[in-house]
PDB file of N, CA and C in Angstrom:
ATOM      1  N   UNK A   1      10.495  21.702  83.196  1.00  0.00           N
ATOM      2  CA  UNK A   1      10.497  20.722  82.141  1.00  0.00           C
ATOM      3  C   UNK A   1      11.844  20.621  81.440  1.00  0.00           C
ATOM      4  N   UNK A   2      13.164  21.126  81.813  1.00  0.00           N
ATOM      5  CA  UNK A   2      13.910  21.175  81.644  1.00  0.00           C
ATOM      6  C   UNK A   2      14.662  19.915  81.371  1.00  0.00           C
ATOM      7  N   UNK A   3      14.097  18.768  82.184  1.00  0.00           N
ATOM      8  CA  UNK A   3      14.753  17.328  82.172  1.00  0.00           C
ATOM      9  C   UNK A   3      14.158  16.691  80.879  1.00  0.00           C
ATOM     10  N   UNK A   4      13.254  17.389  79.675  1.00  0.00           N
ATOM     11  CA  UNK A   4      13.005  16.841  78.297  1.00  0.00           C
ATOM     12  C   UNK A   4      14.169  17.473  77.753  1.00  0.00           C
ATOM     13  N   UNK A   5      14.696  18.390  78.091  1.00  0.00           N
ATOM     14  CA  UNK A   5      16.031  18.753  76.725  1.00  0.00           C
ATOM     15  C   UNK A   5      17.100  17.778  76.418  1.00  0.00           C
ATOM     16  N   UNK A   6      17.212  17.265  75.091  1.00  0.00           N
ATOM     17  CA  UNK A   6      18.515  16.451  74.996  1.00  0.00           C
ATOM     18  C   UNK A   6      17.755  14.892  74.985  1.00  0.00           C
ATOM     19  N   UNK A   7      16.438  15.229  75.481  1.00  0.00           N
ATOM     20  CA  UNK A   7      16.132  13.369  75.064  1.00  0.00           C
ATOM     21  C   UNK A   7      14.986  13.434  73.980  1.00  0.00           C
ATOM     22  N   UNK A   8      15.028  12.371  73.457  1.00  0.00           N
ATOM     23  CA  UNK A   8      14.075  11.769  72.399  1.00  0.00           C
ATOM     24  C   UNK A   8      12.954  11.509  73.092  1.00  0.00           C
ATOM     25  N   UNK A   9      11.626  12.275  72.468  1.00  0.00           N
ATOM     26  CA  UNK A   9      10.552  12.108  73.261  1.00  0.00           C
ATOM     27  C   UNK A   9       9.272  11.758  72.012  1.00  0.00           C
ATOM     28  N   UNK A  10       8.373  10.908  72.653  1.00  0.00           N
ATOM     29  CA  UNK A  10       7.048  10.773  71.845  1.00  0.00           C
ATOM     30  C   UNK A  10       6.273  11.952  72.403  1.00  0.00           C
ATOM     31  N   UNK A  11       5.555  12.538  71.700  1.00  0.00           N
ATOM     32  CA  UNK A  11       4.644  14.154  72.027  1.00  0.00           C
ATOM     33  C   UNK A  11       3.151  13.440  71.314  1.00  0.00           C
ATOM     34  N   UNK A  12       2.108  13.307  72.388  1.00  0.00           N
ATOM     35  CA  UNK A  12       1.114  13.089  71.520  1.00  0.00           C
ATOM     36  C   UNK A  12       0.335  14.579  71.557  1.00  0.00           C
ATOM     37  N   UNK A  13       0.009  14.632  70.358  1.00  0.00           N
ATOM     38  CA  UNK A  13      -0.414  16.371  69.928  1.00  0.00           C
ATOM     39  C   UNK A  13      -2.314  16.597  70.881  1.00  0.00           C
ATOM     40  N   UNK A  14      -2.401  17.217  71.020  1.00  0.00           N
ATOM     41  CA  UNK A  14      -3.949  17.961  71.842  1.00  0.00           C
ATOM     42  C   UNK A  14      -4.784  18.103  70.325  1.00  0.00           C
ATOM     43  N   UNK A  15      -5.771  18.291  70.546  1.00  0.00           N
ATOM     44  CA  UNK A  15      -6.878  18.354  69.624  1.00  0.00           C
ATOM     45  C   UNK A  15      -6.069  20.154  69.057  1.00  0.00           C
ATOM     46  N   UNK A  16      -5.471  20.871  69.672  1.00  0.00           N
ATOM     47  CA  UNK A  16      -5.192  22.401  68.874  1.00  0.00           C
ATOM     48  C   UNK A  16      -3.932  22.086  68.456  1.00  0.00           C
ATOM     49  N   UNK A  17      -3.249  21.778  68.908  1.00  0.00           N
ATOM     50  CA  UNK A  17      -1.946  21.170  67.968  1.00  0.00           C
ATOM     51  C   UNK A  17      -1.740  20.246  66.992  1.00  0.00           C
ATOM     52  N   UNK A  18      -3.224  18.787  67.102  1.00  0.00           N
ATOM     53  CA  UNK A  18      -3.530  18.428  65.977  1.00  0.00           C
ATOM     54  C   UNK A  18      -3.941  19.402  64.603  1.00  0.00           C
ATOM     55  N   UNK A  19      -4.694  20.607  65.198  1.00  0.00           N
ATOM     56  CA  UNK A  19      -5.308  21.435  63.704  1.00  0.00           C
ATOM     57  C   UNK A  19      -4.218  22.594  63.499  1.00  0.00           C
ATOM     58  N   UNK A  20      -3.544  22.929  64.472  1.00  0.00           N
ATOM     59  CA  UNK A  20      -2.154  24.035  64.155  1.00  0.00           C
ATOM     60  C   UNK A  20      -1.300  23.041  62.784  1.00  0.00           C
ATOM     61  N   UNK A  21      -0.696  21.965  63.345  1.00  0.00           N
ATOM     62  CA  UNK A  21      -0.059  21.508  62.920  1.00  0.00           C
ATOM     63  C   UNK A  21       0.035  20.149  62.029  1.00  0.00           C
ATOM     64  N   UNK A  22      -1.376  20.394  61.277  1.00  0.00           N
ATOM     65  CA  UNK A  22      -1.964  19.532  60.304  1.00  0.00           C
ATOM     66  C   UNK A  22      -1.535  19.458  58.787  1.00  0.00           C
ATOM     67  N   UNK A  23      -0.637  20.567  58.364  1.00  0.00           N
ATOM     68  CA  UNK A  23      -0.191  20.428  57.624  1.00  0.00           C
ATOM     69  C   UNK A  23       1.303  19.811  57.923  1.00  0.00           C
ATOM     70  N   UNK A  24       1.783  19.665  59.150  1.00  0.00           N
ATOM     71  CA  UNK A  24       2.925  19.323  59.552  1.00  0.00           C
ATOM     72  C   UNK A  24       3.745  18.113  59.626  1.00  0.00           C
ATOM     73  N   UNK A  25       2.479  17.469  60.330  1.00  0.00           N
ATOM     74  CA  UNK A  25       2.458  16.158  60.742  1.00  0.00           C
ATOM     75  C   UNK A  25       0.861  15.394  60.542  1.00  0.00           C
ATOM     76  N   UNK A  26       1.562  13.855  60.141  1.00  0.00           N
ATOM     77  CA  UNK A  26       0.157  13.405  59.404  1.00  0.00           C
ATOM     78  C   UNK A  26      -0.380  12.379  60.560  1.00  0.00           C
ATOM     79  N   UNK A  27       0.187  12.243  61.863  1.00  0.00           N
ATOM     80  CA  UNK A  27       0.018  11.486  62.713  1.00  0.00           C
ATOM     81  C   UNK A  27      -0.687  12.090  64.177  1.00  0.00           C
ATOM     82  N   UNK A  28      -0.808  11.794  65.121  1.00  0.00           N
ATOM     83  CA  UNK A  28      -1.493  12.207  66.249  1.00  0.00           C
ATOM     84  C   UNK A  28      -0.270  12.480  67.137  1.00  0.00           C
ATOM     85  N   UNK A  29       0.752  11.539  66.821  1.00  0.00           N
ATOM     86  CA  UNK A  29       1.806  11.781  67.583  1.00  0.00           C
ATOM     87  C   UNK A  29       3.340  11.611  66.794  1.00  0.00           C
ATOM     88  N   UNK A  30       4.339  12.492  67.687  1.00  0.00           N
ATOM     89  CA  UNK A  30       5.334  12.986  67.220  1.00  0.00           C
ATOM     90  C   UNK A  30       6.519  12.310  67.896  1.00  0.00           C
ATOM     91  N   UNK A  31       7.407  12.278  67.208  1.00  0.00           N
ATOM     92  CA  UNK A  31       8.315  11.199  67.875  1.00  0.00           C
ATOM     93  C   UNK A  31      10.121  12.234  67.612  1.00  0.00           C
ATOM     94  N   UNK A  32      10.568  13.016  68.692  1.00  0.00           N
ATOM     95  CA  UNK A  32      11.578  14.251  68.504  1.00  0.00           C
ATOM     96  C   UNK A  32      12.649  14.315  69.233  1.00  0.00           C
ATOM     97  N   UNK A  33      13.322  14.784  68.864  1.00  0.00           N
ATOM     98  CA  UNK A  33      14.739  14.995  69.707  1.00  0.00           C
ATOM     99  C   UNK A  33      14.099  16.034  70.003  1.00  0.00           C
ATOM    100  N   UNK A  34      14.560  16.535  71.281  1.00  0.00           N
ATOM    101  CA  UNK A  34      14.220  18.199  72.450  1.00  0.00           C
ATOM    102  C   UNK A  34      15.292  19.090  71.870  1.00  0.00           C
ATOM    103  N   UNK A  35      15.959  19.781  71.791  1.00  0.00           N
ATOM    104  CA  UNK A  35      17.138  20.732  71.839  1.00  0.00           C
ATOM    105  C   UNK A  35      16.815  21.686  73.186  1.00  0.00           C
ATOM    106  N   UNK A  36      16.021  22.326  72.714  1.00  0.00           N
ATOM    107  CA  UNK A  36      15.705  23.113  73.541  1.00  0.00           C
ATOM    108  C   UNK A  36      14.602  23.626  74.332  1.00  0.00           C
ATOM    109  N   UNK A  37      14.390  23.734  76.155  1.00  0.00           N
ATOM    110  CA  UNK A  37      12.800  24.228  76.531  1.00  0.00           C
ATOM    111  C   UNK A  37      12.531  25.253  77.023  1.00  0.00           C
ATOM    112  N   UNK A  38      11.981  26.369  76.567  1.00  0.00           N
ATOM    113  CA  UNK A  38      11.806  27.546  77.184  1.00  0.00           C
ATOM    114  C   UNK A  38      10.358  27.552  77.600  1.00  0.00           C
ATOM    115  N   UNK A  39       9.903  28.803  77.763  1.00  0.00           N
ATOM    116  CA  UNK A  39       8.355  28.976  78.543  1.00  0.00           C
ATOM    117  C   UNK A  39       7.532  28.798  77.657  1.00  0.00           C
ATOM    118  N   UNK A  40       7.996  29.378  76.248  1.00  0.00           N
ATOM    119  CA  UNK A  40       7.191  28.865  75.005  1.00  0.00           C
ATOM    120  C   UNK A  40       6.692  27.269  74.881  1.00  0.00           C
ATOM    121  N   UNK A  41       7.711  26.376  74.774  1.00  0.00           N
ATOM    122  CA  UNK A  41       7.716  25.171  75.045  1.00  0.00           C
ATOM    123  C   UNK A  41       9.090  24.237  74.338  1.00  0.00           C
ATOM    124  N   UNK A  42       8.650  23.484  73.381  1.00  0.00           N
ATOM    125  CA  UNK A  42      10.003  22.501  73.293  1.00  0.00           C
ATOM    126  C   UNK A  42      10.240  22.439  71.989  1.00  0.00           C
ATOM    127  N   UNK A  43      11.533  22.794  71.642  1.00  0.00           N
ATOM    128  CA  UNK A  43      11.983  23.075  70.602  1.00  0.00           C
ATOM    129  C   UNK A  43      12.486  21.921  69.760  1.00  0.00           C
ATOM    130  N   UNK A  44      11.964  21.091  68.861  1.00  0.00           N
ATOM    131  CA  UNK A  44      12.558  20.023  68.302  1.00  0.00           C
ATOM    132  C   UNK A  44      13.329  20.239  67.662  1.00  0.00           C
ATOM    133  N   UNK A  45      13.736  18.986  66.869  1.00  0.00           N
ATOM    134  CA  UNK A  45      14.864  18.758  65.734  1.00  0.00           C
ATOM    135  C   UNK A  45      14.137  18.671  64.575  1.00  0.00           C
ATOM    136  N   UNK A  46      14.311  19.170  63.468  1.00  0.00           N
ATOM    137  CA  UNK A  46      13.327  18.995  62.262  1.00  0.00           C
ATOM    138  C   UNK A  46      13.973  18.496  61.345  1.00  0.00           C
ATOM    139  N   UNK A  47      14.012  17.606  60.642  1.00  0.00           N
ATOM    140  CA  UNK A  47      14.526  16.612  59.416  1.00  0.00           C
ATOM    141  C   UNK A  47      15.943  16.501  59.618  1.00  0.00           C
ATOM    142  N   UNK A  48      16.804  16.101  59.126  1.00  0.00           N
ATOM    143  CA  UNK A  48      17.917  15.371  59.118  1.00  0.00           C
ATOM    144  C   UNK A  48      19.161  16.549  58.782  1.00  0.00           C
ATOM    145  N   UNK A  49      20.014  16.547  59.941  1.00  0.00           N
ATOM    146  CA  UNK A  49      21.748  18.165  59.762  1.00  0.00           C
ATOM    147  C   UNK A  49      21.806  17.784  58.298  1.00  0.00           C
ATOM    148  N   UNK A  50      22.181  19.407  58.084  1.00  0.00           N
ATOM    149  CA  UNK A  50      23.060  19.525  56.929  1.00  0.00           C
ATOM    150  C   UNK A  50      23.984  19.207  56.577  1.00  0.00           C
ATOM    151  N   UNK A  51      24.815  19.471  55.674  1.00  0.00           N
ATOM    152  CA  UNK A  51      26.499  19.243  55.557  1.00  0.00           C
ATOM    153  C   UNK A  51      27.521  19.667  56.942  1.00  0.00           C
ATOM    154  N   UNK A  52      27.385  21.027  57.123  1.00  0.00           N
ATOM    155  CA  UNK A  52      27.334  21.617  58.381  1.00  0.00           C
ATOM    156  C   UNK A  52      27.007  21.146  59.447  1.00  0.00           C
ATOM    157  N   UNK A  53      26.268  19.959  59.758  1.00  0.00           N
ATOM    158  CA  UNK A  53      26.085  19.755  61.067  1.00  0.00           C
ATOM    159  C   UNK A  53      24.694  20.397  61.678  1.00  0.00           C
ATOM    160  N   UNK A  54      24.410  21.567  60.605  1.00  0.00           N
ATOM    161  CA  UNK A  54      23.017  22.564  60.961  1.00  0.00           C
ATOM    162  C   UNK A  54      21.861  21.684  61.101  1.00  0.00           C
ATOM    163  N   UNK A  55      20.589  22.027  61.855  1.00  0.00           N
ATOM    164  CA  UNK A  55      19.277  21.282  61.812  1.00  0.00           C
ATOM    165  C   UNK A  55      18.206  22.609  62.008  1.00  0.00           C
ATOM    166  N   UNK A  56      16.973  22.140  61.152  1.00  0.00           N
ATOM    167  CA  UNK A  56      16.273  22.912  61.882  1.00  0.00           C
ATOM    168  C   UNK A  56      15.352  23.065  63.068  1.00  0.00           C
ATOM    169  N   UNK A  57      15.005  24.198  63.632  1.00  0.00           N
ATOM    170  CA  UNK A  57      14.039  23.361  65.152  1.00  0.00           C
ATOM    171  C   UNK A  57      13.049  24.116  64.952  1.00  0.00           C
ATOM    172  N   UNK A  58      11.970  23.446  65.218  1.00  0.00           N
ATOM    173  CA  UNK A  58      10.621  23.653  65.389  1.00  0.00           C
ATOM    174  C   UNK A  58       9.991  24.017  66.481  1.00  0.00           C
ATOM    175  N   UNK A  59       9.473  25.126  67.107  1.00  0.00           N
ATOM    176  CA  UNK A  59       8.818  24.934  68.194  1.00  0.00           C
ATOM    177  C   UNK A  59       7.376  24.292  68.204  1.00  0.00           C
ATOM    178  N   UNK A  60       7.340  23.406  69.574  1.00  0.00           N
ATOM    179  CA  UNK A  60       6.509  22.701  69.581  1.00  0.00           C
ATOM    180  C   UNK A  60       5.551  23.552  70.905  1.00  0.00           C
ATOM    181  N   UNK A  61       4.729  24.249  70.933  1.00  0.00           N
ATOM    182  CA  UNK A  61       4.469  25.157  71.899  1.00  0.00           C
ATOM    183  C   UNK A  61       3.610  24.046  72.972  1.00  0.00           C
ATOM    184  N   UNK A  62       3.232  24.456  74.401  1.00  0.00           N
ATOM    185  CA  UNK A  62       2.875  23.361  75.463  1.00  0.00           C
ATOM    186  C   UNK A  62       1.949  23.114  75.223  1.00  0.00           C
ATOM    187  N   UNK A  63       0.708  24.363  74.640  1.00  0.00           N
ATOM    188  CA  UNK A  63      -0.716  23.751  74.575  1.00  0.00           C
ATOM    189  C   UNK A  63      -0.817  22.733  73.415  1.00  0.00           C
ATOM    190  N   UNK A  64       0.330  22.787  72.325  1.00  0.00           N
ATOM    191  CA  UNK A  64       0.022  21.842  71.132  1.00  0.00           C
ATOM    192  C   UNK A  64       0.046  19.979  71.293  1.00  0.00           C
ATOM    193  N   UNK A  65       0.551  19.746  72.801  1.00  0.00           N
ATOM    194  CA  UNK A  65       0.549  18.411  72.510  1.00  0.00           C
ATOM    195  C   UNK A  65       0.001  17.941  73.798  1.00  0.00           C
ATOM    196  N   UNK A  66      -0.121  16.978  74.651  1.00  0.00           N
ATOM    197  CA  UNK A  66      -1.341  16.676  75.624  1.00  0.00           C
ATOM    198  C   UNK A  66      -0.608  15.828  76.528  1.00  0.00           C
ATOM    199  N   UNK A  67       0.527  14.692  76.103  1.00  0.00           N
ATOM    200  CA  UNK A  67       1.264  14.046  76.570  1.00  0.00           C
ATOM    201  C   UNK A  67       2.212  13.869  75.882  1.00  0.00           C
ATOM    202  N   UNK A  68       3.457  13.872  76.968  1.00  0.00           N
ATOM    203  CA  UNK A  68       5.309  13.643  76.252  1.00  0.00           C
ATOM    204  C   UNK A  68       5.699  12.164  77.187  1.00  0.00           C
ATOM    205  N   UNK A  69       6.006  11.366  76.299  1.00  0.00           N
ATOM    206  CA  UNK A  69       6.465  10.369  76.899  1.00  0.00           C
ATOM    207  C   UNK A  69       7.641   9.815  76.334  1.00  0.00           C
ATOM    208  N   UNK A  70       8.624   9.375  77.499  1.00  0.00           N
ATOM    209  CA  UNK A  70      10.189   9.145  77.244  1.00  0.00           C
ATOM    210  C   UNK A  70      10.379   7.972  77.841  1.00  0.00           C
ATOM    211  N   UNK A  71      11.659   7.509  77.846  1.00  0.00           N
ATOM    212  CA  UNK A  71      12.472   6.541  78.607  1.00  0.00           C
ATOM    213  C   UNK A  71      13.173   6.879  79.849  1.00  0.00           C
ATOM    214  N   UNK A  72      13.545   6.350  80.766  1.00  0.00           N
ATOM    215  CA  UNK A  72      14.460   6.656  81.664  1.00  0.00           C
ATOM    216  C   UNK A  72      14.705   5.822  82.335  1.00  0.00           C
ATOM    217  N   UNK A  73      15.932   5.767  82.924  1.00  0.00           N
ATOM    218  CA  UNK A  73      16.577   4.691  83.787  1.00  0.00           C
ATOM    219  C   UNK A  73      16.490   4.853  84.987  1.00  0.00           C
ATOM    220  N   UNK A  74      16.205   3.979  86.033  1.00  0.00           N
ATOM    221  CA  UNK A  74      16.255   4.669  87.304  1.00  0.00           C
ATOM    222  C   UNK A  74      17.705   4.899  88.003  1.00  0.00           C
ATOM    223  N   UNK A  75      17.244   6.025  89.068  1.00  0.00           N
ATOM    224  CA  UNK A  75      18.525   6.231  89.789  1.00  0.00           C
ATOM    225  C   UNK A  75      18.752   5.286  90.795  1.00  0.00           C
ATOM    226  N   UNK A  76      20.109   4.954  90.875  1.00  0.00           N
ATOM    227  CA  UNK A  76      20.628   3.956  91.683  1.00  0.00           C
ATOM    228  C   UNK A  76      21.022   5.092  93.051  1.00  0.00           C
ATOM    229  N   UNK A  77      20.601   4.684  94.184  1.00  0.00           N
ATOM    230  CA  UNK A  77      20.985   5.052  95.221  1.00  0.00           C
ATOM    231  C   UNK A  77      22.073   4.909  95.597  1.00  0.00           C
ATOM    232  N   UNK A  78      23.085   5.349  96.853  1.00  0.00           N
ATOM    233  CA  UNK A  78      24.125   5.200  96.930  1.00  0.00           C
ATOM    234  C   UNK A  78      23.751   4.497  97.923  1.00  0.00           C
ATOM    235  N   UNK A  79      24.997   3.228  97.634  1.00  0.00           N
ATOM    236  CA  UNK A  79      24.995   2.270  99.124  1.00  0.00           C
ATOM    237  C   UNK A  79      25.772   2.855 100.098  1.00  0.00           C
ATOM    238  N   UNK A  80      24.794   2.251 101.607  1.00  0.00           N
ATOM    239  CA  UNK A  80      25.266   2.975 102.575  1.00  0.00           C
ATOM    240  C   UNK A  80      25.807   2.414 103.759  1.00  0.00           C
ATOM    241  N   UNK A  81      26.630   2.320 104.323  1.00  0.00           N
ATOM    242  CA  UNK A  81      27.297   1.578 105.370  1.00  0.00           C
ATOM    243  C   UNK A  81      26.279   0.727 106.399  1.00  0.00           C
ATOM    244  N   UNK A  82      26.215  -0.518 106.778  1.00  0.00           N
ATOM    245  CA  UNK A  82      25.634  -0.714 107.685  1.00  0.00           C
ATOM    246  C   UNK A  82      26.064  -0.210 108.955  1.00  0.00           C
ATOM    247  N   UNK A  83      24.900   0.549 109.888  1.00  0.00           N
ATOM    248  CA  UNK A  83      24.931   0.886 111.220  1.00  0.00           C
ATOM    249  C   UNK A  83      26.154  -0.406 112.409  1.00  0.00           C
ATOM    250  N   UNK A  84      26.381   0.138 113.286  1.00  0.00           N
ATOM    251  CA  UNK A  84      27.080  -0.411 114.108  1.00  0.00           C
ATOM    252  C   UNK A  84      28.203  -0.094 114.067  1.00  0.00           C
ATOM    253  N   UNK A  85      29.475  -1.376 114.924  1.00  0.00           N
ATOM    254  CA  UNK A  85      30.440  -1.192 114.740  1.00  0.00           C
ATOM    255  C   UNK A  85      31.333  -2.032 113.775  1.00  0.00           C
ATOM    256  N   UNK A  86      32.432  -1.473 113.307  1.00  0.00           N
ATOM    257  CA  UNK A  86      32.814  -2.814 112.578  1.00  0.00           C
ATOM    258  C   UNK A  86      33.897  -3.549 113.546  1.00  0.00           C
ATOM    259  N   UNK A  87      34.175  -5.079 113.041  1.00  0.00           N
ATOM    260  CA  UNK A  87      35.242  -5.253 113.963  1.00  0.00           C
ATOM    261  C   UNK A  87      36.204  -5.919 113.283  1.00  0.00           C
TER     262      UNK A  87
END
Protein backbone atom coordinates (compact mmCIF):
# COMPACT_ATOMS: atom_id res chain seq x y z
CA UNK A 1 0.00 0.00 0.00
CA UNK A 2 2.85 1.97 -0.34
CA UNK A 3 1.52 3.77 -3.62
CA UNK A 4 -1.09 5.84 -0.94
CA UNK A 5 1.99 7.72 0.56
CA UNK A 6 2.27 11.32 -0.64
CA UNK A 7 -1.32 11.38 -2.16
CA UNK A 8 -4.49 12.91 -0.96
CA UNK A 9 -6.90 10.27 -0.27
CA UNK A 10 -10.77 10.01 0.72
CA UNK A 11 -10.77 7.08 3.67
CA UNK A 12 -14.30 6.05 4.26
CA UNK A 13 -14.09 4.90 8.04
CA UNK A 14 -15.55 0.93 8.92
CA UNK A 15 -18.21 0.78 11.48
CA UNK A 16 -14.81 0.40 14.33
CA UNK A 17 -13.13 3.34 13.13
CA UNK A 18 -16.40 5.15 12.96
CA UNK A 19 -16.71 4.48 17.06
CA UNK A 20 -12.65 4.67 17.68
CA UNK A 21 -12.68 7.81 16.11
CA UNK A 22 -15.93 9.56 16.98
CA UNK A 23 -14.68 12.02 18.85
CA UNK A 24 -12.34 12.80 15.92
CA UNK A 25 -14.17 13.12 13.06
CA UNK A 26 -17.85 14.08 12.66
CA UNK A 27 -18.22 12.50 9.19
CA UNK A 28 -18.15 8.83 7.83
CA UNK A 29 -15.43 9.83 5.71
CA UNK A 30 -12.05 11.43 5.78
CA UNK A 31 -10.50 13.35 3.25
CA UNK A 32 -6.06 13.26 4.04
CA UNK A 33 -2.84 13.75 2.87
CA UNK A 34 -0.81 10.07 3.48
CA UNK A 35 2.77 10.92 4.82
CA UNK A 36 3.36 7.87 5.79
CA UNK A 37 2.40 3.68 5.46
CA UNK A 38 3.60 1.19 7.65
CA UNK A 39 1.98 -2.27 8.75
CA UNK A 40 0.12 -0.30 11.32
CA UNK A 41 -1.49 1.61 8.55
CA UNK A 42 -1.58 5.29 7.16
CA UNK A 43 -0.34 8.01 8.75
CA UNK A 44 -2.14 11.34 7.94
CA UNK A 45 -1.63 14.98 8.07
CA UNK A 46 -3.58 16.54 10.94
CA UNK A 47 -4.64 20.29 10.78
CA UNK A 48 -2.70 22.87 9.13
CA UNK A 49 2.06 23.20 9.57
CA UNK A 50 3.16 25.32 12.00
CA UNK A 51 5.40 28.26 11.71
CA UNK A 52 8.07 25.61 11.29
CA UNK A 53 6.71 23.86 8.59
CA UNK A 54 5.79 21.04 11.51
CA UNK A 55 2.32 19.01 11.13
CA UNK A 56 0.84 16.63 13.09
CA UNK A 57 0.11 12.89 11.92
CA UNK A 58 -2.39 10.77 12.95
CA UNK A 59 -2.43 7.22 12.53
CA UNK A 60 -5.16 6.00 10.72
CA UNK A 61 -4.86 2.14 11.52
CA UNK A 62 -6.25 -0.46 8.39
CA UNK A 63 -9.11 -1.91 10.28
CA UNK A 64 -10.42 1.81 10.97
CA UNK A 65 -11.56 2.65 7.51
CA UNK A 66 -13.26 0.18 4.81
CA UNK A 67 -12.41 2.07 1.60
CA UNK A 68 -9.49 4.64 0.36
CA UNK A 69 -10.22 6.26 -2.69
CA UNK A 70 -7.85 8.55 -4.84
CA UNK A 71 -7.14 9.95 -8.21
CA UNK A 72 -4.74 8.77 -10.70
CA UNK A 73 -3.63 9.25 -14.07
CA UNK A 74 -3.03 6.57 -16.28
CA UNK A 75 0.25 5.30 -17.46
CA UNK A 76 1.13 6.08 -20.89
CA UNK A 77 2.89 3.24 -22.53
CA UNK A 78 5.89 3.62 -24.45
CA UNK A 79 5.50 3.83 -28.18
CA UNK A 80 6.95 1.18 -30.02
CA UNK A 81 8.48 0.88 -33.40
CA UNK A 82 6.45 -0.64 -36.04
CA UNK A 83 7.65 -4.26 -37.02
CA UNK A 84 9.35 -4.61 -40.43
CA UNK A 85 11.74 -2.92 -42.36
CA UNK A 86 12.21 0.62 -42.77
CA UNK A 87 13.13 2.02 -46.08
Amino acid sequence: MTWLQGRVVRFRLSPEGKLALSGVFDKESVLALVEIVDDLGAWIAVGKPSVGGKHSLMLLKWDYFSTAVLEIEPVEEARRSPLGFGV
